[in-house]
N, C-alpha and C. Protein backbone atom coordinates (compact mmCIF):
# COMPACT_ATOMS: atom_id res chain seq x y z
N UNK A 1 -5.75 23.81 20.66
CA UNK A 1 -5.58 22.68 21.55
C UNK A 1 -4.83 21.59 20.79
N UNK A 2 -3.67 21.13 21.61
CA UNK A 2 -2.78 20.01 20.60
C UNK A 2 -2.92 18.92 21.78
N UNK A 3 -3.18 17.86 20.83
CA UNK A 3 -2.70 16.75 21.67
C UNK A 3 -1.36 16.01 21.43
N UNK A 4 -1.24 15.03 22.84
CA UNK A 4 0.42 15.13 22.81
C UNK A 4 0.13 13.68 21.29
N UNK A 5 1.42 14.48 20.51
CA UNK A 5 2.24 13.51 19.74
C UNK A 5 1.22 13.93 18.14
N UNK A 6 0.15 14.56 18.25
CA UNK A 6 0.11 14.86 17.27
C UNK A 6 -0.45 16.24 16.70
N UNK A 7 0.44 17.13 16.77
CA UNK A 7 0.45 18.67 16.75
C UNK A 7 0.26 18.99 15.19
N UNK A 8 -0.91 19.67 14.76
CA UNK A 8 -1.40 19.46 13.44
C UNK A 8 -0.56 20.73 12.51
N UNK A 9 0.13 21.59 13.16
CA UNK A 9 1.31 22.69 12.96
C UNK A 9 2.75 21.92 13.49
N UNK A 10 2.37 20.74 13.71
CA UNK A 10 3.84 19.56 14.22
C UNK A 10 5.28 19.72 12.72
N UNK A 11 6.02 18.68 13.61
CA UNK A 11 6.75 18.97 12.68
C UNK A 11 6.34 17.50 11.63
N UNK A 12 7.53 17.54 10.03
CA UNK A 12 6.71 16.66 9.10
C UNK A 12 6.68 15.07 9.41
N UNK A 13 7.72 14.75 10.63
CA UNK A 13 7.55 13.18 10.54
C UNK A 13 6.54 12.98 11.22
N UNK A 14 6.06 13.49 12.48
CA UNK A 14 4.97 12.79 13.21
C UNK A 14 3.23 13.59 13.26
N UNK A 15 2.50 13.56 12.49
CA UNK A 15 1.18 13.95 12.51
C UNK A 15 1.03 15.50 12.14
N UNK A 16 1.59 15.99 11.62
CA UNK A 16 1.61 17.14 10.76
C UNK A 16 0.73 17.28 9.56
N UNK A 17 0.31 18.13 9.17
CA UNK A 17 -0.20 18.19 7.80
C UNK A 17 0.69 18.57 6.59
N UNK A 18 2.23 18.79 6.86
CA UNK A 18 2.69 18.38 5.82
C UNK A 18 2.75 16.74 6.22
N UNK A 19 3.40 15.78 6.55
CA UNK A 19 3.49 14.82 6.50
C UNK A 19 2.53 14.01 5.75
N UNK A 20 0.86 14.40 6.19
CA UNK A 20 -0.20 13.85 5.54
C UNK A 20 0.06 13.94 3.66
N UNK A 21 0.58 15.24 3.34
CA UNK A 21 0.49 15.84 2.51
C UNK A 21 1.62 15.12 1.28
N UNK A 22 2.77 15.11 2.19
CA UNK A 22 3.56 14.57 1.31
C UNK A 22 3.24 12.79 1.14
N UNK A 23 2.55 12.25 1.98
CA UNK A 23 2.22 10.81 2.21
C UNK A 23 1.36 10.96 0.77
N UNK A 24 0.56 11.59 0.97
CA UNK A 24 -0.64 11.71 0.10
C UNK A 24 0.00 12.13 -1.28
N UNK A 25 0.63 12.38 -2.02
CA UNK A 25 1.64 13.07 -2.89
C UNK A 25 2.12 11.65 -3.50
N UNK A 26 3.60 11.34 -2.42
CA UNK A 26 3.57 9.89 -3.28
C UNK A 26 2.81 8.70 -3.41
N UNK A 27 1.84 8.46 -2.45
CA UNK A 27 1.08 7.67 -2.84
C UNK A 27 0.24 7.90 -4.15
N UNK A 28 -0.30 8.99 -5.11
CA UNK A 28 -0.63 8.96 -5.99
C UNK A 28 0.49 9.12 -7.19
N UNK A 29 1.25 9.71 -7.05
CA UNK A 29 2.33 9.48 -7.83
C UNK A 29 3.11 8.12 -7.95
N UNK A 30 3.19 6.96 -7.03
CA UNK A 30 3.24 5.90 -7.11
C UNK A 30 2.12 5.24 -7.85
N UNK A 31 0.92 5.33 -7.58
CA UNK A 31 0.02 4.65 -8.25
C UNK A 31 -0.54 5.45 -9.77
N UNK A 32 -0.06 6.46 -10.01
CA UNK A 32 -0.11 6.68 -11.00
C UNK A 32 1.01 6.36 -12.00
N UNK A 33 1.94 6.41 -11.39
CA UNK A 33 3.58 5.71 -12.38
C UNK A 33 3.05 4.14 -12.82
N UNK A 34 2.53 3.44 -11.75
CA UNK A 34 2.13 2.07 -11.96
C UNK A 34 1.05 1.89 -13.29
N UNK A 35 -0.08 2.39 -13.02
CA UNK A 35 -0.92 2.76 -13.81
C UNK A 35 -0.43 2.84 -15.69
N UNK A 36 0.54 4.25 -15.00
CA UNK A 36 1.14 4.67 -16.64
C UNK A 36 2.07 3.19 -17.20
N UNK A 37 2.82 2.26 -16.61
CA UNK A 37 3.65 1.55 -16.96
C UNK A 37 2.50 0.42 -17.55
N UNK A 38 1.47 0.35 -16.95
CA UNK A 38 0.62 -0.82 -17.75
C UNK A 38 -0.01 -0.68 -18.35
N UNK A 39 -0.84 0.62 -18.63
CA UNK A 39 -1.46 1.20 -20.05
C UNK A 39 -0.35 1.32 -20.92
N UNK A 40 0.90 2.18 -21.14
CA UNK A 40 1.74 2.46 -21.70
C UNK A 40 2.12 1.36 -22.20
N UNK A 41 2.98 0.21 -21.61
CA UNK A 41 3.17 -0.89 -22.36
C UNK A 41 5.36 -0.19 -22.18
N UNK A 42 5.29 0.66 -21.25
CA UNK A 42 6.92 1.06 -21.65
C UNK A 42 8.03 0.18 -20.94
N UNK A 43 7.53 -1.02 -20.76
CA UNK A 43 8.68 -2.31 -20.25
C UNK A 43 8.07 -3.56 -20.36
N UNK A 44 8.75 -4.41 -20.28
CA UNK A 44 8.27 -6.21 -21.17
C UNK A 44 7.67 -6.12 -20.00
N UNK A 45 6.26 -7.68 -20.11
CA UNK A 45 5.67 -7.58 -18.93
C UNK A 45 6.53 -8.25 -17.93
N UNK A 46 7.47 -8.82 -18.04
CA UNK A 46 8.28 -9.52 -17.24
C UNK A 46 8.42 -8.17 -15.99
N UNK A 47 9.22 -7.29 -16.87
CA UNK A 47 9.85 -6.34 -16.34
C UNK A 47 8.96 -5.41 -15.50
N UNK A 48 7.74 -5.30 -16.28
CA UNK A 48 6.20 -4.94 -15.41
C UNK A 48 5.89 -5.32 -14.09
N UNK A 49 6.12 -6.47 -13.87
CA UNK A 49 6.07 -7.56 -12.48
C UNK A 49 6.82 -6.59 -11.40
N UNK A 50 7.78 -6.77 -12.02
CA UNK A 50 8.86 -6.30 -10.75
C UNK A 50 9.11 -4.92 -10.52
N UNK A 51 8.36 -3.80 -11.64
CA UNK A 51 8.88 -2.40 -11.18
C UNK A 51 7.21 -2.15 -10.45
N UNK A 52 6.23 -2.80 -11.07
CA UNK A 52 4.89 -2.88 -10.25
C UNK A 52 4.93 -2.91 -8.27
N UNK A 53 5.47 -4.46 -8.58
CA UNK A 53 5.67 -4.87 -7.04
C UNK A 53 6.61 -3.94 -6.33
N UNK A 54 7.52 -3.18 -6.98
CA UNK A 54 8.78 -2.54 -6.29
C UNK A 54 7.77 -0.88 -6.30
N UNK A 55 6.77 -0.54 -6.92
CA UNK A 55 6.13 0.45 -6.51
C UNK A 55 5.17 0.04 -5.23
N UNK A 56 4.59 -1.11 -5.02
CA UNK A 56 3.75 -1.69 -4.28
C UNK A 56 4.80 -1.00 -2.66
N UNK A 57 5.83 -1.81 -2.73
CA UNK A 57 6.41 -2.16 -1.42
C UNK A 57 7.29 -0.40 -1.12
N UNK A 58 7.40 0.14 -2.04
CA UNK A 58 7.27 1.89 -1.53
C UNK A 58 5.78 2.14 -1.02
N UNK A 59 5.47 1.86 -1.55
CA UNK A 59 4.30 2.92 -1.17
C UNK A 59 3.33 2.15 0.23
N UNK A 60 3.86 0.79 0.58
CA UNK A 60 3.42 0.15 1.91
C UNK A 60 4.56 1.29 3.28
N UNK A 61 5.50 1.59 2.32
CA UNK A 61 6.94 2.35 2.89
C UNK A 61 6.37 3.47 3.73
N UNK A 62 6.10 4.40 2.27
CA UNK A 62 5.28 5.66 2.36
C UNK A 62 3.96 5.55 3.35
N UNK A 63 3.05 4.53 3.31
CA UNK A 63 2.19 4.89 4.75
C UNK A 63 2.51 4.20 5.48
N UNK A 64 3.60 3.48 5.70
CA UNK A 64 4.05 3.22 7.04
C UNK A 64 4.70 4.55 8.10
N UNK A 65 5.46 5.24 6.79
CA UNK A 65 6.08 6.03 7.60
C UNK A 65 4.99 7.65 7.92
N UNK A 66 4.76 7.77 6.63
CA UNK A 66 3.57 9.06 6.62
C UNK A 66 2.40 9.25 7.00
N UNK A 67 1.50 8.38 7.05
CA UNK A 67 0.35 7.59 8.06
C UNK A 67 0.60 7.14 9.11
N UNK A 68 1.08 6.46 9.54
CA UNK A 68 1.04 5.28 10.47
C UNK A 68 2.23 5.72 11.24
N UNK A 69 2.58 7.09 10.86
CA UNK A 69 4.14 7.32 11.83
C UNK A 69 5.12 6.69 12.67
N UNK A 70 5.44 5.37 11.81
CA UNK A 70 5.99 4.69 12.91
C UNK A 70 7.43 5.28 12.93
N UNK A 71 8.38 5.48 13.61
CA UNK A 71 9.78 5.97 13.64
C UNK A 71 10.38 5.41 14.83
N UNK A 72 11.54 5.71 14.70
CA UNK A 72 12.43 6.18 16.53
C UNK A 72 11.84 6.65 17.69
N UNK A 73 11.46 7.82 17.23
CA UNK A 73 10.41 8.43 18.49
C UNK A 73 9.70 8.04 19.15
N UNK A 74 8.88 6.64 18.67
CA UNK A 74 7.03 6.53 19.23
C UNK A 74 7.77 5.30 19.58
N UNK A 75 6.77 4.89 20.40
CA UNK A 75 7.42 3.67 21.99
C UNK A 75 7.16 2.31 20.32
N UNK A 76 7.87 1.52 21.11
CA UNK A 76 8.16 -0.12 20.41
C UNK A 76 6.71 -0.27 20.36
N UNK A 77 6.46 -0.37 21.62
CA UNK A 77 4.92 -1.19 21.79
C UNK A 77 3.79 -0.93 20.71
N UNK A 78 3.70 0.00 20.57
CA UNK A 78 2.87 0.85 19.91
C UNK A 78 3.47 0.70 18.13
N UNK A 79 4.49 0.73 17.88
CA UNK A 79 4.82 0.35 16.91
C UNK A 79 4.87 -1.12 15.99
N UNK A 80 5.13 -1.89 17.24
CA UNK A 80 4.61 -3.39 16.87
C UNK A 80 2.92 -3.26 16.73
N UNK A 81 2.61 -3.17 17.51
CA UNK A 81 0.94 -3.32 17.06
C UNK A 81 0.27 -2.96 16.08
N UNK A 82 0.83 -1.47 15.73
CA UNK A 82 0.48 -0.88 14.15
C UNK A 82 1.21 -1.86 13.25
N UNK A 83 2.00 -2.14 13.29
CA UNK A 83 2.66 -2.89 12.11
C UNK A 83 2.13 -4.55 11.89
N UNK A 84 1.83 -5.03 13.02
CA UNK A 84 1.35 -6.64 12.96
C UNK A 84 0.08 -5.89 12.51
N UNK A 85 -0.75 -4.73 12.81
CA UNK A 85 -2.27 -4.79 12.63
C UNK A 85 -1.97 -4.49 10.64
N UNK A 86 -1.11 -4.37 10.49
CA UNK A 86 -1.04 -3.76 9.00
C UNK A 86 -0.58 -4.63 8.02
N UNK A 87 -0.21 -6.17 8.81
CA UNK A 87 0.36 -7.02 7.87
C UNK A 87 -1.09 -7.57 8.30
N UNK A 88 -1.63 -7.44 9.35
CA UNK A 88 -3.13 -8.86 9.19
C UNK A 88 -3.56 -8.15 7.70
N UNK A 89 -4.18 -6.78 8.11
CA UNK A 89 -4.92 -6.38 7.28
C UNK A 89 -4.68 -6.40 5.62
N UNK A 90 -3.04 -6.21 5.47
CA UNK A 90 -2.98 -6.42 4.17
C UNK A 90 -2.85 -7.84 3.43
N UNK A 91 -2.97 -8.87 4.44
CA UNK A 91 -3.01 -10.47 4.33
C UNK A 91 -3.96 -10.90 4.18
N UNK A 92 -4.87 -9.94 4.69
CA UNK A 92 -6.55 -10.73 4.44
C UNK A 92 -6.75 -9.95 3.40
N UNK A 93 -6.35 -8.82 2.60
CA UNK A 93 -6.41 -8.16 1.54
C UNK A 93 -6.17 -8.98 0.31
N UNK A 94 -5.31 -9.53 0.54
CA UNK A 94 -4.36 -10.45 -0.64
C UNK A 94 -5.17 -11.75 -1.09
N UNK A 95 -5.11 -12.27 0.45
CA UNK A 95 -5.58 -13.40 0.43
C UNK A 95 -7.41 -13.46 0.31
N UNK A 96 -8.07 -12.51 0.42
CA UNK A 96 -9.49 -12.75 0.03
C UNK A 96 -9.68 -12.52 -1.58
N UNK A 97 -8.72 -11.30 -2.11
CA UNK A 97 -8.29 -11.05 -3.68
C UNK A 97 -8.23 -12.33 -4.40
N UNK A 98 -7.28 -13.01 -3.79
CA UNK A 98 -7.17 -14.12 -4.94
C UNK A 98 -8.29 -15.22 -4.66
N UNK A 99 -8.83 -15.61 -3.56
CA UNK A 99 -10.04 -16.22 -3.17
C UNK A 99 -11.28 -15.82 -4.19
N UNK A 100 -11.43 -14.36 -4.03
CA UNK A 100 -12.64 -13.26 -5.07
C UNK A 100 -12.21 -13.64 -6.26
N UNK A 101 -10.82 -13.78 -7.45
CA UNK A 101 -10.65 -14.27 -8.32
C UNK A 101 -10.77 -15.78 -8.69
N UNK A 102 -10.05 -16.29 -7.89
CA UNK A 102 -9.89 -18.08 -8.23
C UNK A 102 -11.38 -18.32 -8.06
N UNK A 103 -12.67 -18.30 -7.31
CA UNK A 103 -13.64 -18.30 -7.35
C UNK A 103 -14.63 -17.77 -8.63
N UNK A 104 -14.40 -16.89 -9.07
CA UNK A 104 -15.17 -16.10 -10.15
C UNK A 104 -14.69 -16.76 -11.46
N UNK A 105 -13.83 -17.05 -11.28
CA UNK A 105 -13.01 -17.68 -12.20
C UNK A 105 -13.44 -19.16 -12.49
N UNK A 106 -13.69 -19.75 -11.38
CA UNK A 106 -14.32 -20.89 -11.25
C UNK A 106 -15.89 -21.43 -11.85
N UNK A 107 -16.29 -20.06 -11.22
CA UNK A 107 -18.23 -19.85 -11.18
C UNK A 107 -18.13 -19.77 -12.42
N UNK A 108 -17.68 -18.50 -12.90
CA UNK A 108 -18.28 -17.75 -13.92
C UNK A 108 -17.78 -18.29 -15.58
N UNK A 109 -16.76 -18.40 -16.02
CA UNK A 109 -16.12 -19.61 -16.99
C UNK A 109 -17.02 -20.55 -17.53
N UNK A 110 -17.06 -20.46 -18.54
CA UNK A 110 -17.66 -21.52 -19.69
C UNK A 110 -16.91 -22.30 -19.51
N UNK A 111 -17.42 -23.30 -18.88
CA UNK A 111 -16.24 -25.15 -19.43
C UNK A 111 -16.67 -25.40 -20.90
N UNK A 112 -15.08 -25.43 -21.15
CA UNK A 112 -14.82 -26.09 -22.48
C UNK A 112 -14.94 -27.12 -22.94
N UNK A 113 -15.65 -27.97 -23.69
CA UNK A 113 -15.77 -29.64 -23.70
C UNK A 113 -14.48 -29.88 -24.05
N UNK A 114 -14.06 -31.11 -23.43
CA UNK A 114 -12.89 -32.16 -24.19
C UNK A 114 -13.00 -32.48 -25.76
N UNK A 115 -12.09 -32.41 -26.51
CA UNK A 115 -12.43 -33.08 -27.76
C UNK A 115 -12.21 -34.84 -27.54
C-alpha cells in the first residue's frame, strides 16, 4: 500500500528510502568533518568559524531537501509552511542556546573582585 507522494520503493528525491539514506549519510559526514576540524585543530580558528558555519548551512541544505522534500514537484503552499515551520524552529533553537549560555554564564561564574 503506497500513499500518494510518498512511495517507500519511490524514486530518491521524494520519500524514498534511498533519499532518507543518502540525507542520513551526509548529515553525519557533515557533522563529523565539523567535529574532526575542531578536535584536529587543521585550520586557524578564524578559518574554523567559517568552514563550521558553511558545514552548518549544507547540512540545513541536506534536510531541507532529503527530509523535508521540498522541490519543484510538491505544491508552493506546502512548501512555504515547511520552510517558515523550519526557520521558527531553528530560531527558537539559536535563540534559547544563547539565552541557556548567557544565563549559565551569568549564574554560575565566580565574580571576580575589583582590585
Amino acid at each position: 500500500m503506497s500513499h500518494e507522494g510518498h512511495d517507500p520503493n519511490g524514486e530518491l528525491g521524494h520519500g524514498g528510502y534511498g533519499s532518507y539514506a543518502l540525507g542520513f549519510g551526509l548529515a553525519v559526514l557533515l557533522t563529523l568533518g565539523s567535529f574532526g576540524l575542531v578536535v584536529e585543530h587543521w585550520l586557524t580558528p578564524f578559518e574554523e568559524i567559517f568552514a563550521i558555519a558553511g558545514a552548518a548551512v549544507l547540512q540545513v541544505l541536506v534536510h531541507i531537501f532529503c527530509f523535508l522534500h521540498m522541490s519543484r514537484k510538491s505544491t508552493p503552499f506546502w512548501n512555504a509552511i515547511i520552510f517558515f515551520f523550519m526557520i521558527l524552529v531553528v530560531g527558537l533553537l539559536i535563540v534559547g542556546s544563547l539565552f541557556i549560555m548567557f544565563s549559565a554564564t551569568a549564574n554560575m561564574m565566580p565574580t571576580m573582585p575589583l582590585p
